[in-house]
Protein backbone atom coordinates (compact mmCIF):
# COMPACT_ATOMS: atom_id res chain seq x y z
CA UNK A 1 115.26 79.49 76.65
CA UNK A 2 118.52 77.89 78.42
CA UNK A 3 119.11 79.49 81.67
CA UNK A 4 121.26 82.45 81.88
CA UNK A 5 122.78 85.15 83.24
CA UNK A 6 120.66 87.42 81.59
CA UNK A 7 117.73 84.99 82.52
CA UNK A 8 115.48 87.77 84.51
CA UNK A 9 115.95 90.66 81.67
CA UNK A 10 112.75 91.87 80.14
CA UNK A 11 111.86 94.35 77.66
CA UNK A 12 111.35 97.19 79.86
CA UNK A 13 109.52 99.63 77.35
CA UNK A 14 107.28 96.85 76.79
CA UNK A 15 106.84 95.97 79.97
CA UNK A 16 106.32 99.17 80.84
CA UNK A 17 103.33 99.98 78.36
CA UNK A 18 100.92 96.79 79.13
CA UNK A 19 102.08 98.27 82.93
CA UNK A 20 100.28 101.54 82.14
CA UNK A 21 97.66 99.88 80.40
CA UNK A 22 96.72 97.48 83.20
CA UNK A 23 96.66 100.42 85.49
CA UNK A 24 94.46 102.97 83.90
CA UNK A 25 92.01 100.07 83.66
CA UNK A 26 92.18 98.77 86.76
CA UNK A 27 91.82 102.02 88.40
CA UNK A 28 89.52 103.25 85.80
CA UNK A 29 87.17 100.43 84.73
CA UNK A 30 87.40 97.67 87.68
CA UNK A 31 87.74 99.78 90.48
CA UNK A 32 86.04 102.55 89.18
CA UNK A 33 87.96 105.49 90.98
CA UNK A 34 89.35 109.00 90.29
CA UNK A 35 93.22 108.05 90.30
CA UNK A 36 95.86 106.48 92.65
CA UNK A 37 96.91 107.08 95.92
CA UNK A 38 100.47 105.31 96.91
CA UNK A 39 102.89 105.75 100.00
CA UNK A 40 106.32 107.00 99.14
CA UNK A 41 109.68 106.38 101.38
CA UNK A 42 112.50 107.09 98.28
CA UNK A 43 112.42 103.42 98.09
CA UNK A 44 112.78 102.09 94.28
CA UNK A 45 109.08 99.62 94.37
CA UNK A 46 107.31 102.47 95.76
CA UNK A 47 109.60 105.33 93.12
CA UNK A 48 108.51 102.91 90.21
CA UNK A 49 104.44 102.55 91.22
CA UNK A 50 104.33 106.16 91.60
CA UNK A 51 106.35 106.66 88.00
CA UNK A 52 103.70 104.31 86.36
CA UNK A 53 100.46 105.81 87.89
CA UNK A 54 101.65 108.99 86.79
CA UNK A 55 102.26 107.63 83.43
CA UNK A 56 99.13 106.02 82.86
CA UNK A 57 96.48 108.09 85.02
CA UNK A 58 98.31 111.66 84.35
CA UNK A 59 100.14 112.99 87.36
CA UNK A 60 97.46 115.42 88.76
CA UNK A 61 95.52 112.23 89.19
CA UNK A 62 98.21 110.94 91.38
CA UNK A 63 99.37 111.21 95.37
CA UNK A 64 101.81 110.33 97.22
CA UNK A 65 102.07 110.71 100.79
CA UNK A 66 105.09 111.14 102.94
CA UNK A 67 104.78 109.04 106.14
CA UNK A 68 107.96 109.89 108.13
CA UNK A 69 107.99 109.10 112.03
CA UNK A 70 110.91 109.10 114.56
CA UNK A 71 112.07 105.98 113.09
CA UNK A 72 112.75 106.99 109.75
CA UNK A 73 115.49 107.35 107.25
CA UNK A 74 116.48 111.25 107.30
CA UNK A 75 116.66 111.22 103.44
CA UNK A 76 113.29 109.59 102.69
CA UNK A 77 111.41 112.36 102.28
CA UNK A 78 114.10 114.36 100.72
CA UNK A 79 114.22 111.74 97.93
CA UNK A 80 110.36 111.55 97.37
CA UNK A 81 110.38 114.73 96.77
CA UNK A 82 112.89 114.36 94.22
CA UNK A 83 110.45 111.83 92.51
CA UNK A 84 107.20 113.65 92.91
CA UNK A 85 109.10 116.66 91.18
CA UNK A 86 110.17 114.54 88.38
CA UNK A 87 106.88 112.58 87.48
CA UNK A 88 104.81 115.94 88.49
CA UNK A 89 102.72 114.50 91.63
CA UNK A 90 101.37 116.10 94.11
CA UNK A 91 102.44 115.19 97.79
CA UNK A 92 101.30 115.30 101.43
CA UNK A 93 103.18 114.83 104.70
CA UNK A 94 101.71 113.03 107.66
CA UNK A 95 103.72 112.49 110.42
CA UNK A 96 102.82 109.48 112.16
CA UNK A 97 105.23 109.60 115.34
CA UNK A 98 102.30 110.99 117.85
CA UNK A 99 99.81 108.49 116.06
CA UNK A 100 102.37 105.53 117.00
CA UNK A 101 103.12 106.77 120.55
CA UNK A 102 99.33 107.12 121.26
CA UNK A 103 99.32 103.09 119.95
CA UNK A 104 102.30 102.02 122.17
CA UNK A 105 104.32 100.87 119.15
CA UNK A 106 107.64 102.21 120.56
CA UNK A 107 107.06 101.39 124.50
CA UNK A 108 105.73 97.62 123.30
CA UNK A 109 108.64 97.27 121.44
CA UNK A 110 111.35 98.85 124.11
CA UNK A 111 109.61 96.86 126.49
CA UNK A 112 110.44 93.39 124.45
CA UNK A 113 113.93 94.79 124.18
CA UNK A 114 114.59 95.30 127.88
CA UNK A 115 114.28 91.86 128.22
CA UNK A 116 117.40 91.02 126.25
CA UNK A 117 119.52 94.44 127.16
CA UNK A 118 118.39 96.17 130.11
CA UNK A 119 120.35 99.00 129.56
CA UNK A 120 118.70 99.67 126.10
CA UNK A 121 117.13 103.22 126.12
CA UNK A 122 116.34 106.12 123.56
CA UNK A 123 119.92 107.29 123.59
CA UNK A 124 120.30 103.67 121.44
CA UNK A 125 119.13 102.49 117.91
CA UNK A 126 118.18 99.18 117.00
CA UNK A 127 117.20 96.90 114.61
CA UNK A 128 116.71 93.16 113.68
CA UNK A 129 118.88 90.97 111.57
CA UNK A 130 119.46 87.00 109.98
CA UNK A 131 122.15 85.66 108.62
CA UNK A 132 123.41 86.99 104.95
CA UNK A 133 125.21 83.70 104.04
CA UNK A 134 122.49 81.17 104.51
CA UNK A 135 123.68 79.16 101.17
CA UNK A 136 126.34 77.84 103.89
CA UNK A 137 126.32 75.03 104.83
CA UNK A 138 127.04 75.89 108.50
CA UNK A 139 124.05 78.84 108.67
CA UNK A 140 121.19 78.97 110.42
CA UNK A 141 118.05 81.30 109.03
CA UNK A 142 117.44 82.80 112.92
CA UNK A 143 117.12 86.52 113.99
CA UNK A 144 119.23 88.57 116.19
CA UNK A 145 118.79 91.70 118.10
CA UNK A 146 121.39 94.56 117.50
CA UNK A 147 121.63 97.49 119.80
CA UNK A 148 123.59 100.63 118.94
CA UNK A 149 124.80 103.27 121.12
CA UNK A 150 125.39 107.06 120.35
CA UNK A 151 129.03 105.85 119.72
CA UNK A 152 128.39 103.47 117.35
CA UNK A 153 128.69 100.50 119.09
CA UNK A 154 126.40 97.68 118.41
CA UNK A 155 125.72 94.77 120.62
CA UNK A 156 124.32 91.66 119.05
CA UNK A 157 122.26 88.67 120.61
CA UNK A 158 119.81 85.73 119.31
CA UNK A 159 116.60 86.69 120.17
CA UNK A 160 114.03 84.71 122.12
CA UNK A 161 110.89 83.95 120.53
CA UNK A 162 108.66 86.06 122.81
CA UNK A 163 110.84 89.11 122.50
CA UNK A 164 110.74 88.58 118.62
CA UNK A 165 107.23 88.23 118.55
CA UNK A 166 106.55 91.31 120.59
CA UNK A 167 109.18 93.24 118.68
CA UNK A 168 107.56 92.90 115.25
CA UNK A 169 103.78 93.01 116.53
CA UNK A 170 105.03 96.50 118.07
CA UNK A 171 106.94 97.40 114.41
CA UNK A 172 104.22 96.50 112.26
CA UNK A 173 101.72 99.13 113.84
CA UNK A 174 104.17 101.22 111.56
CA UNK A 175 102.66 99.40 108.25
CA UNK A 176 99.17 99.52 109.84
CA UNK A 177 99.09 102.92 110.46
CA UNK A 178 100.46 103.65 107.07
CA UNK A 179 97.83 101.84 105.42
CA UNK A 180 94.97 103.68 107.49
CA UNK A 181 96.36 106.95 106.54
CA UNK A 182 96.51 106.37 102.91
CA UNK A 183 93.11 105.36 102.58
CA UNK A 184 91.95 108.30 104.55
CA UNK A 185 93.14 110.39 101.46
CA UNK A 186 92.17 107.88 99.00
CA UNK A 187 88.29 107.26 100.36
CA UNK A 188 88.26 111.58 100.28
CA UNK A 189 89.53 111.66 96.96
CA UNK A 190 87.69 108.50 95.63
CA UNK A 191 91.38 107.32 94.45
CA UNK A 192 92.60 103.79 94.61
CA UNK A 193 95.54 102.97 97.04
CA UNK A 194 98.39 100.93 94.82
CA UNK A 195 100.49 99.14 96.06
CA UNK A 196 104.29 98.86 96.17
CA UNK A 197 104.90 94.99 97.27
CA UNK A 198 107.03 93.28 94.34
CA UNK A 199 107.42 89.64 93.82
CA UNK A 200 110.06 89.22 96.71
CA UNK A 201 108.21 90.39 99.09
CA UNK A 202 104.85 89.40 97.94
CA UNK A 203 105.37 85.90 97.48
CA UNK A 204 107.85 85.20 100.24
CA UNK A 205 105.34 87.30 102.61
CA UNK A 206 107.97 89.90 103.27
CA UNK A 207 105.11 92.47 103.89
CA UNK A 208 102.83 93.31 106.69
CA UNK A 209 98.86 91.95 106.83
CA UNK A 210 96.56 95.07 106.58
CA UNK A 211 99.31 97.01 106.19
CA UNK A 212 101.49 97.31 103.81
CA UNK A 213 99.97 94.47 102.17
CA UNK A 214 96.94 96.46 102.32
CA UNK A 215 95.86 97.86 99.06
CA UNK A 216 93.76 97.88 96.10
CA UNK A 217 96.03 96.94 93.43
CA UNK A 218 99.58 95.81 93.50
CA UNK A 219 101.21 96.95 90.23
CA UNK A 220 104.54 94.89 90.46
CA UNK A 221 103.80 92.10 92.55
CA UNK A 222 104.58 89.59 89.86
CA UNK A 223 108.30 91.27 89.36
CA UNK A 224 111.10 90.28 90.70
CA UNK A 225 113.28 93.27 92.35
CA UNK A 226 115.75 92.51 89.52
CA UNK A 227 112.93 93.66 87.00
CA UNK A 228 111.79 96.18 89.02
CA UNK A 229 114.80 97.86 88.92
CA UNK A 230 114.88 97.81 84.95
CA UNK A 231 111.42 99.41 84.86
CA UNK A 232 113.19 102.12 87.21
CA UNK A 233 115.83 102.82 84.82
CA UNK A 234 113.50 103.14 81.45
CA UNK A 235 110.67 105.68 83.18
CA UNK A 236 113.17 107.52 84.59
CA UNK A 237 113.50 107.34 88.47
CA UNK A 238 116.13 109.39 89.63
CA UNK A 239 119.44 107.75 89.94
CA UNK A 240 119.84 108.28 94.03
CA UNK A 241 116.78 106.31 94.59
CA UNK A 242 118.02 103.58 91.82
CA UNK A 243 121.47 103.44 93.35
CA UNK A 244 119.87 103.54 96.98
CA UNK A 245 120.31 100.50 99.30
CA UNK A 246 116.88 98.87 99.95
CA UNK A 247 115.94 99.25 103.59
CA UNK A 248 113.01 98.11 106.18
CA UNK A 249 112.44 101.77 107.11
CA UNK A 250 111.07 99.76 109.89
CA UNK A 251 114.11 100.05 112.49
CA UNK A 252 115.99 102.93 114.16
CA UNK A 253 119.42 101.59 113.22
CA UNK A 254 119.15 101.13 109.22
CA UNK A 255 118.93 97.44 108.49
CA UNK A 256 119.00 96.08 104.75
CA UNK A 257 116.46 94.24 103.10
CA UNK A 258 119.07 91.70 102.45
CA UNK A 259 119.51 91.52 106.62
CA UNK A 260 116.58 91.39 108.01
CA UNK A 261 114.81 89.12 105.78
CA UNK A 262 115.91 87.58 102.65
CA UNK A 263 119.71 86.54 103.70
CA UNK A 264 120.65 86.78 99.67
CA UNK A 265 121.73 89.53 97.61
CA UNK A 266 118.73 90.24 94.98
CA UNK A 267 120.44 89.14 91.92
CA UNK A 268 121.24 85.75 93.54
CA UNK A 269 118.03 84.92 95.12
CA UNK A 270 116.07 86.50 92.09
CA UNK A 271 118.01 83.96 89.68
CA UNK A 272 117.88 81.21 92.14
CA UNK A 273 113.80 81.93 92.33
CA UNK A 274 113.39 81.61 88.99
CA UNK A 275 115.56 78.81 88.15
CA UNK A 276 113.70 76.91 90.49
CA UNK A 277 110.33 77.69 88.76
CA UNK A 278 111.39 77.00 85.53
CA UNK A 279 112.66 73.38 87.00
CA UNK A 280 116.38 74.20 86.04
CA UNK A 281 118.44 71.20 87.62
CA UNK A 282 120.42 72.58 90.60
CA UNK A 283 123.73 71.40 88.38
CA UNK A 284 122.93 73.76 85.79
CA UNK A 285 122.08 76.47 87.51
CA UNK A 286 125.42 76.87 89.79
CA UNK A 287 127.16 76.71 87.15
CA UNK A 288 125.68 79.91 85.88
CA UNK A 289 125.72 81.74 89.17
CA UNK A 290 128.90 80.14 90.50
CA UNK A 291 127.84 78.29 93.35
CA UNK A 292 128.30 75.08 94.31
CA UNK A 293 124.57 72.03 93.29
CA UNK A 294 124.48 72.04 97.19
CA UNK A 295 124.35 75.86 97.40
CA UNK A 296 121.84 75.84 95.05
CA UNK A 297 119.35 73.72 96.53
CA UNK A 298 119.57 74.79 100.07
CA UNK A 299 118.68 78.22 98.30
CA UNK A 300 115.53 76.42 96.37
CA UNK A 301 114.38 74.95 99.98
CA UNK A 302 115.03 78.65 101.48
CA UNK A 303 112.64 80.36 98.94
CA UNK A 304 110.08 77.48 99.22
CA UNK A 305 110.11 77.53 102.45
CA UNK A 306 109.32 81.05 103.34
CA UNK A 307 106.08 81.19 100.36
CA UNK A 308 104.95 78.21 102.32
CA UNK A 309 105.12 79.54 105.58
CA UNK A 310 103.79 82.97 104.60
CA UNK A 311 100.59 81.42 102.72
CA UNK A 312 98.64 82.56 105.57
CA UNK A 313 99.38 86.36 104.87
CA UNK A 314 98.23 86.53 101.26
CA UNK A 315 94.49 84.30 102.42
CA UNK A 316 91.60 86.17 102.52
CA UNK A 317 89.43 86.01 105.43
CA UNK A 318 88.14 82.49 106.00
CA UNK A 319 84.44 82.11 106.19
CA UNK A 320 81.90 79.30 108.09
CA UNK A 321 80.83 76.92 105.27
CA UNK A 322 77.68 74.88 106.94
């Protein structure tokens, strides 16, 4: 089929069935457990994995858990709920905050932050960003620190590479702790955790190791957020969670998907991905999505360049061959 606008639409009710069907035998026959267990923020991958479970296993054979900590979006859990009432689910809350202090996930990462504002302190909010332009010609794919005061203002700097390293490795105790809590509940329940990665952020390794990449299925991790969001709007997930701007839930100061990682707007990198898979020249495809060839392939090297670079987090553990 020529390439498209339309390129990345899919027959969602079809979709949606061999979905189901994959899942009750997954959990069912393969993994040989009770139901599903799945982490909800109000976020549309993890709205959609719960919506499916619940459609395939029966919702009294689904949970989700509410993970909130000091960091988090004040309408997260208010919008799970929304979607636990509407598919029928029962959920749990754990708060993690004490759990993350006893690790030193907010003092490691206030510590790396000193070093680049010293007069960073809890009255502030922060968060990590890239460039959102980087089919320029003139951008550079590097991360930033923002700091923001109880006025608003935010501060911005490049970040060295040991105070971005430290930074994340502090963040992604988040994930990690996440992950251990939900399969607490699933081991006592003898549930399956599913997870919420979809293609994005599975293939461009926009996900944490053993954490949130941790799991024992991953439902939608060969769809594109474009398709994902289709599936939303055919099972039903509620329209403040569809409309909702994706988020890290990661950060004190809300950061964007788009921001802190991808540097592309979902519809553009999602067509750009699968243009590029499907070998459409670079010609062709700007002239579909309005860019310019060059724009185009600097936006087929981006994408390549961050599955190659992340091949490391989707390897199993290597083993000694003698």
């Amino acid at each position: 089929m020529k390439f498209n606008k339309d390129s990345l639409k899919i027959d969602a009710a079809k979709v949606t069935d061999e979905l189901c069907e994959m899942i009750s035998k997954q959990i069912g026959k393969t993994l040989k457990k009770r139901g599903a267990v799945i982490g909800i923020s109000g976020g549309i991958d993890s709205s959609v994995v719960a919506g499916l479970c619940a459609r395939a296993l029966g919702p009294e054979k689904v949970l989700g858990i509410m993970m909130p900590e000091k960091d988090s979006a004040s309408e997260s859990k208010q919008l799970a709920t929304e979607l636990a009432d509407k598919f029928g689910f029962e959920t749990i809350v754990e708060e993690l905050t004490d759990g993350l202090v006893g690790l030193g996930c907010y003092q490691k990462r206030d510590e790396a932050i000193n070093r680049v504002f010293p007069e960073y302190d809890k009255s502030y909010k922060c968060k990590i960003i890239i460039p959102t332009n980087i089919l320029d010609e003139s951008s550079f794919n590097f991360f930033s620190l923002a700091i923001e005061d109880k006025d608003g203002n935010i501060q911005k700097k490049r970040m060295p590479l040991d105070v971005y390293l430290q930074v994340v490795a502090a963040s992604n105790l988040k994930q990690r702790l996440r992950m251990t809590t939900l399969y607490y509940h699933a081991e006592r329940l003898n549930r399956a955790v599913a997870g919420t990665g979809n293609k994005d952020e599975h293939e461009q390794g926009f996900f944490v190791k053993w954490g949130d990449g941790g799991a024992d299925m991953k439902p939608i991790a060969h769809l594109f957020k474009m398709q994902v969001y289709q599936i939303a709007e055919y099972i039903g997930v509620p329209k403040e969670i569809i409309k909702r701007t994706p988020t890290t839930d990661t950060y004190s100061s809300e950061v964007t998907q788009e921001e802190f990682f991808f540097g592309l707007d979902f519809y553009t990198m999602d067509m750009l991905w699968h243009a590029m898979e499907t070998n459409v020249p670079p010609e062709e495809a700007a002239k579909v999505l309005d860019l310019t060839p060059e724009q185009v392939k600097k936006g087929y090297e981006a994408i390549k360049r961050k599955i190659d670079a992340t091949v490391y987090l989707r390897m199993n553990p290597l083993e000694t061959n003698y």
